[in-house]
Protein backbone atom coordinates (compact mmCIF):
# COMPACT_ATOMS: atom_id res chain seq x y z
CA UNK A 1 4.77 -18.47 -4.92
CA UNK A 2 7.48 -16.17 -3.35
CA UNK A 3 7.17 -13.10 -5.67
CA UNK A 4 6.55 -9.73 -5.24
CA UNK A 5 2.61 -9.70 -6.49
CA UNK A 6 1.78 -12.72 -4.45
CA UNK A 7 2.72 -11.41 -1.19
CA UNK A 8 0.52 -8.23 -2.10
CA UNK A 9 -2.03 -10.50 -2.29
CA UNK A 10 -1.30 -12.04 0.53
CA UNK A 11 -0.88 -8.65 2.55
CA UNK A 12 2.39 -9.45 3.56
CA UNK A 13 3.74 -6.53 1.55
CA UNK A 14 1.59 -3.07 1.96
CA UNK A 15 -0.44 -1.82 -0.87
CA UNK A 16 -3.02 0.96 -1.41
CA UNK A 17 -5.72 -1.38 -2.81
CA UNK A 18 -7.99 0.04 -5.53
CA UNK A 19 -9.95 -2.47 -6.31
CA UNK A 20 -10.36 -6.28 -4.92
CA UNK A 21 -12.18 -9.29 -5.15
CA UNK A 22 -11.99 -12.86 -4.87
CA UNK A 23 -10.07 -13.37 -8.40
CA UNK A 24 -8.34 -10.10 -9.10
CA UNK A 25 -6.08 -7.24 -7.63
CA UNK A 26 -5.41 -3.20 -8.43
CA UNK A 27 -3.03 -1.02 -6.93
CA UNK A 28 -1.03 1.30 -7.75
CA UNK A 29 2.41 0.86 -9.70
CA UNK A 30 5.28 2.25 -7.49
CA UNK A 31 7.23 3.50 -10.02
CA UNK A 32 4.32 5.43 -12.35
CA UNK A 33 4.91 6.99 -15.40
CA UNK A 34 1.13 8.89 -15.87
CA UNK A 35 -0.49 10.48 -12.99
CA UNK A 36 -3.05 7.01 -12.98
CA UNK A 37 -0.94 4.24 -13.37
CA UNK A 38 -2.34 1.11 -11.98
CA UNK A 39 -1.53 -3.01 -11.88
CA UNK A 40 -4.20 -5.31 -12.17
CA UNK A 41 -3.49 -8.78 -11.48
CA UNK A 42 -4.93 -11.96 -11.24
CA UNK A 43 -4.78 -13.60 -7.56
CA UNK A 44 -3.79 -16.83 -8.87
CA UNK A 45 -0.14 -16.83 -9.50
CA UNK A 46 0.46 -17.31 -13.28
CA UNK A 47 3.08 -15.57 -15.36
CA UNK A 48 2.23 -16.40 -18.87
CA UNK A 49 -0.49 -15.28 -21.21
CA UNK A 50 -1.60 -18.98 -22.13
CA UNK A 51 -1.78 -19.72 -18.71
CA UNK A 52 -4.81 -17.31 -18.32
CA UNK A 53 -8.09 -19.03 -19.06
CA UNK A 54 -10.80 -17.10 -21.09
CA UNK A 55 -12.90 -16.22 -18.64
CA UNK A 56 -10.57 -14.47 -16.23
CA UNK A 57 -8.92 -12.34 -18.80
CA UNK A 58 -12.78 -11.38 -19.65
CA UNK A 59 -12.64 -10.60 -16.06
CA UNK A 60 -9.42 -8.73 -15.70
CA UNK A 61 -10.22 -6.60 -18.51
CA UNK A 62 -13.83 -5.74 -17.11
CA UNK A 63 -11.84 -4.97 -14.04
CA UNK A 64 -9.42 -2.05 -15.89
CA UNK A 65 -12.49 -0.49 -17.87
CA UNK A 66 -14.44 -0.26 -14.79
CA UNK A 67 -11.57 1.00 -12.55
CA UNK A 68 -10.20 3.38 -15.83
CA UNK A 69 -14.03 4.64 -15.38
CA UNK A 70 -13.85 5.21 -11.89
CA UNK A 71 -10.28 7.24 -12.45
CA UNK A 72 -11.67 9.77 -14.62
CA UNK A 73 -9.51 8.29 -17.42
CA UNK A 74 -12.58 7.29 -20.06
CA UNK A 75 -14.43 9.86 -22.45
CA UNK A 76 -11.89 11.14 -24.28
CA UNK A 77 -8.96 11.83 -21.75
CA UNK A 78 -6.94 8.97 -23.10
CA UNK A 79 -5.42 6.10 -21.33
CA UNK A 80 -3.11 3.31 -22.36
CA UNK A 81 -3.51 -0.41 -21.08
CA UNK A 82 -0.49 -3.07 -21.56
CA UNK A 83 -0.15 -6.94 -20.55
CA UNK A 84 3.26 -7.63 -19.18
CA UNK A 85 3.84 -10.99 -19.28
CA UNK A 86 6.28 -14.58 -20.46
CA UNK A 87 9.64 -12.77 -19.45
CA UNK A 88 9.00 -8.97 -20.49
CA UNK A 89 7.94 -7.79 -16.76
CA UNK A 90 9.73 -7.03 -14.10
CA UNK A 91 8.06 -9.28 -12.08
CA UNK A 92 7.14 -12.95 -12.95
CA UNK A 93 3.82 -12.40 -12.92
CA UNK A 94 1.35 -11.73 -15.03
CA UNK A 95 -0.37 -8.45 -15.25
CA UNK A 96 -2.24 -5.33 -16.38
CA UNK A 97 -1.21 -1.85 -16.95
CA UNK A 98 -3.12 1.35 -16.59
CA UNK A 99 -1.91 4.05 -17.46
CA UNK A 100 -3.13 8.19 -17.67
CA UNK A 101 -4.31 10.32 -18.67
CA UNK A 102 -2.59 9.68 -22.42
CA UNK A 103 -2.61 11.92 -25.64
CA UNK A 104 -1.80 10.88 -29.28
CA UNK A 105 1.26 12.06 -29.08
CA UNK A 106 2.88 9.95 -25.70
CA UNK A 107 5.59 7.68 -26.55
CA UNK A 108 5.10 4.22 -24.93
């Protein structure tokens, strides 16, 4: 696949990786709206929701907790996570958001 993720992946694009392993991707979003603000993605191209199998959301959601951990972003600071995916993202492809630190009061 040609987009913009996929050569990330394939480090044909630069990227400050935050977090990698054989199944899953986090950088950093280039345009972020919290101080953290973070895309995790699945190495396997896929760009809708029921394309994701069960056990690699599991995965990609371990992924954000552990890396929202490692951000300073858990106990009570507030962070907000969002799937873009089917159409809504910018880039056909599916994927995680990050975002923080968040407070009650932050519009989407």
């Amino acid at each position: 696949m040609d987009c913009v993720f996929c050569k990330i992946i394939r480090k044909e694009l630069p990227a400050e990786i935050v977090y990698e392993d054989e199944e899953v991707l986090v950088f950093p979003d280039i345009h972020p709206v919290k101080p953290v603000h973070l895309i995790t993605i699945p190495k396997k191209h896929l760009s809708e929701l029921s394309e994701v199998a069960p056990d690699l959301l599991q995965k990609l959601m371990e992924v954000v907790k552990k890396v929202a951990k490692e951000q300073g972003l858990s106990g009570g600071k507030g962070y907000r996570v969002g799937i873009n995916a089917g159409g809504a993202e910018a880039i056909p492809h599916f994927h995680i958001h990050l975002m923080g630190p968040m407070k009650k009061t932050d519009g989407m």
